[in-house]
Protein backbone atom coordinates (compact mmCIF):
# COMPACT_ATOMS: atom_id res chain seq x y z
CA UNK A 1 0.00 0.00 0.00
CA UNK A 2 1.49 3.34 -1.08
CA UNK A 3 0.66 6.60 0.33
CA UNK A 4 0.28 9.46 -2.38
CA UNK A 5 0.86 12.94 -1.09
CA UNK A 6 -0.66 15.71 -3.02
CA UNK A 7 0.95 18.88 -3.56
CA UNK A 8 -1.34 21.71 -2.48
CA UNK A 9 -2.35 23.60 -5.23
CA UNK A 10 -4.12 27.30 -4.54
CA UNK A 11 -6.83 28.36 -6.96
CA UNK A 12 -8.05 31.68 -7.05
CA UNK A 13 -11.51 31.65 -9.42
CA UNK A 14 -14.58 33.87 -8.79
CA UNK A 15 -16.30 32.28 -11.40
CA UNK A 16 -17.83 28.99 -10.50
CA UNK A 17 -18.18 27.50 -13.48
CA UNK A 18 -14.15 28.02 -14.11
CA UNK A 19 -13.28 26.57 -10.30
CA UNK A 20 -15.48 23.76 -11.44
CA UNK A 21 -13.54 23.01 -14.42
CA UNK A 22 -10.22 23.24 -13.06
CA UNK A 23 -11.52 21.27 -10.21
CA UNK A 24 -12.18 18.45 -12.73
CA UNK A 25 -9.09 18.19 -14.11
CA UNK A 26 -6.71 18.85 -10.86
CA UNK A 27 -8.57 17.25 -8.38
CA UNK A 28 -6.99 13.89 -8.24
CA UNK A 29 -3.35 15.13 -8.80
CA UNK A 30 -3.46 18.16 -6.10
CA UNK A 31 -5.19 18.85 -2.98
CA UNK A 32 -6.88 22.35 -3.95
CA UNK A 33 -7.80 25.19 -1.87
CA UNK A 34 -10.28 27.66 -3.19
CA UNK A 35 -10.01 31.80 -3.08
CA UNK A 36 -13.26 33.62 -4.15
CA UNK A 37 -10.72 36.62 -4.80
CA UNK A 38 -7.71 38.13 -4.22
CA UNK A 39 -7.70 39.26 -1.00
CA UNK A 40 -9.08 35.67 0.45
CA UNK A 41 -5.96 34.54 -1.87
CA UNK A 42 -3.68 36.42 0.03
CA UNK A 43 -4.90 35.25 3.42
CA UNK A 44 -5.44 31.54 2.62
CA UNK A 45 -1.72 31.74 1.22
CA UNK A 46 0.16 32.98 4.05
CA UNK A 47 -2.71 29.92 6.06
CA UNK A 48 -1.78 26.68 3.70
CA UNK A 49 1.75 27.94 2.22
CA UNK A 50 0.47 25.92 -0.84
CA UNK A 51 3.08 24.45 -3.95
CA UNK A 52 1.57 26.45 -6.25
CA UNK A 53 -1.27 29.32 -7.11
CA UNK A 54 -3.15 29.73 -10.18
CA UNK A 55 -4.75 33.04 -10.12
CA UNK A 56 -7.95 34.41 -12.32
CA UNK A 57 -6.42 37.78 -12.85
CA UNK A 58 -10.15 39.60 -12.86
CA UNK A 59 -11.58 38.93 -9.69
CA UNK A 60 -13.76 41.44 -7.12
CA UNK A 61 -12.45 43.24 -4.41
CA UNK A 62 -8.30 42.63 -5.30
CA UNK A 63 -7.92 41.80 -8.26
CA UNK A 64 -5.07 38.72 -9.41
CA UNK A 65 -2.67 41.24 -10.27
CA UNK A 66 -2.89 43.27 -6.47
CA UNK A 67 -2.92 39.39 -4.96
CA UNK A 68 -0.15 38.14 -7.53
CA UNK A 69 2.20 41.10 -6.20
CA UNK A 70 1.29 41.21 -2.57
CA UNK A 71 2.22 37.41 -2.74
CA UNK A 72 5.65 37.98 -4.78
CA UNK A 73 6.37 40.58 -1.84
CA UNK A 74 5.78 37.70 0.42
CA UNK A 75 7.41 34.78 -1.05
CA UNK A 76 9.97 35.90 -4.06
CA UNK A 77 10.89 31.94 -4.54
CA UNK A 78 7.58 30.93 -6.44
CA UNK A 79 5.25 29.91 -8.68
CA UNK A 80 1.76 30.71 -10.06
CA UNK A 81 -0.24 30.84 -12.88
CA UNK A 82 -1.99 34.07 -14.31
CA UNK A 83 -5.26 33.28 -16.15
CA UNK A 84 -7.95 35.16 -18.22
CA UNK A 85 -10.11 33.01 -19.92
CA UNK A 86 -8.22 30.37 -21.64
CA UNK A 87 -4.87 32.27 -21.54
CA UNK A 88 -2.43 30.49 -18.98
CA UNK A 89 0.75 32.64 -18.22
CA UNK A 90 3.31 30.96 -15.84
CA UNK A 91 5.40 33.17 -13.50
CA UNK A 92 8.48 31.91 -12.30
CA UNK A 93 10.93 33.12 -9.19
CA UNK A 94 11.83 36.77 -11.27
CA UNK A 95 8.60 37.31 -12.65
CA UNK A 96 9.62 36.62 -16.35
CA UNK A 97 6.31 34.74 -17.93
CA UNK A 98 6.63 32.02 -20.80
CA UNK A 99 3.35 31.10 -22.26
CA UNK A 100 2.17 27.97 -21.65
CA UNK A 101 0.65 25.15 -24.88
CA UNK A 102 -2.62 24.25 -24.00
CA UNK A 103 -5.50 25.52 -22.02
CA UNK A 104 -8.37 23.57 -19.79
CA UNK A 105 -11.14 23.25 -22.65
């Protein structure tokens, strides 16, 4: 009997339909934790110190960008995803971006 470990992955998705779909497809390789915007983002980062973020950068309240930076501040060793509808844009430890193949749909 092996015992699987999932990295924590931290989504940050107004949109419930979107969560939904990402919850679909990352559900069974990550334990998720779900932000309703930026500024719960923030908080439940700095609670759960998760492996990863991926970040809807329109969201109410702080928006992905405000929460992207206020994280970077926080943690300069790390990385998240910036998305927009079907546009995924990794950011890596300096904040240069490389656009990713592929989208959820």
């Amino acid at each position: 009997m092996s015992i699987r470990i999932h990295r924590k992955l931290l989504i940050a998705e107004d949109i419930e339909d979107n969560y939904l779909l990402c919850k679909a497809y990352l559900e069974n390789k990550y334990s998720l934790i779900r932000a309703h915007d930026g500024e719960e983002a923030i908080s439940l980062f700095l609670q759960h110190s998760p492996d990863a973020i991926l970040m809807d950068l329109r969201m109410p309240c702080i928006d992905g960008y405000q929460a992207t930076e206020a994280i970077r501040q926080m943690s300069f060793f790390y990385t998240y995803y910036c998305c927009h509808g079907l546009c995924i844009r990794r950011r890596s430890e300096k904040g240069v971006g490389t656009w990713l193949l592929g989208v959820f749909a």
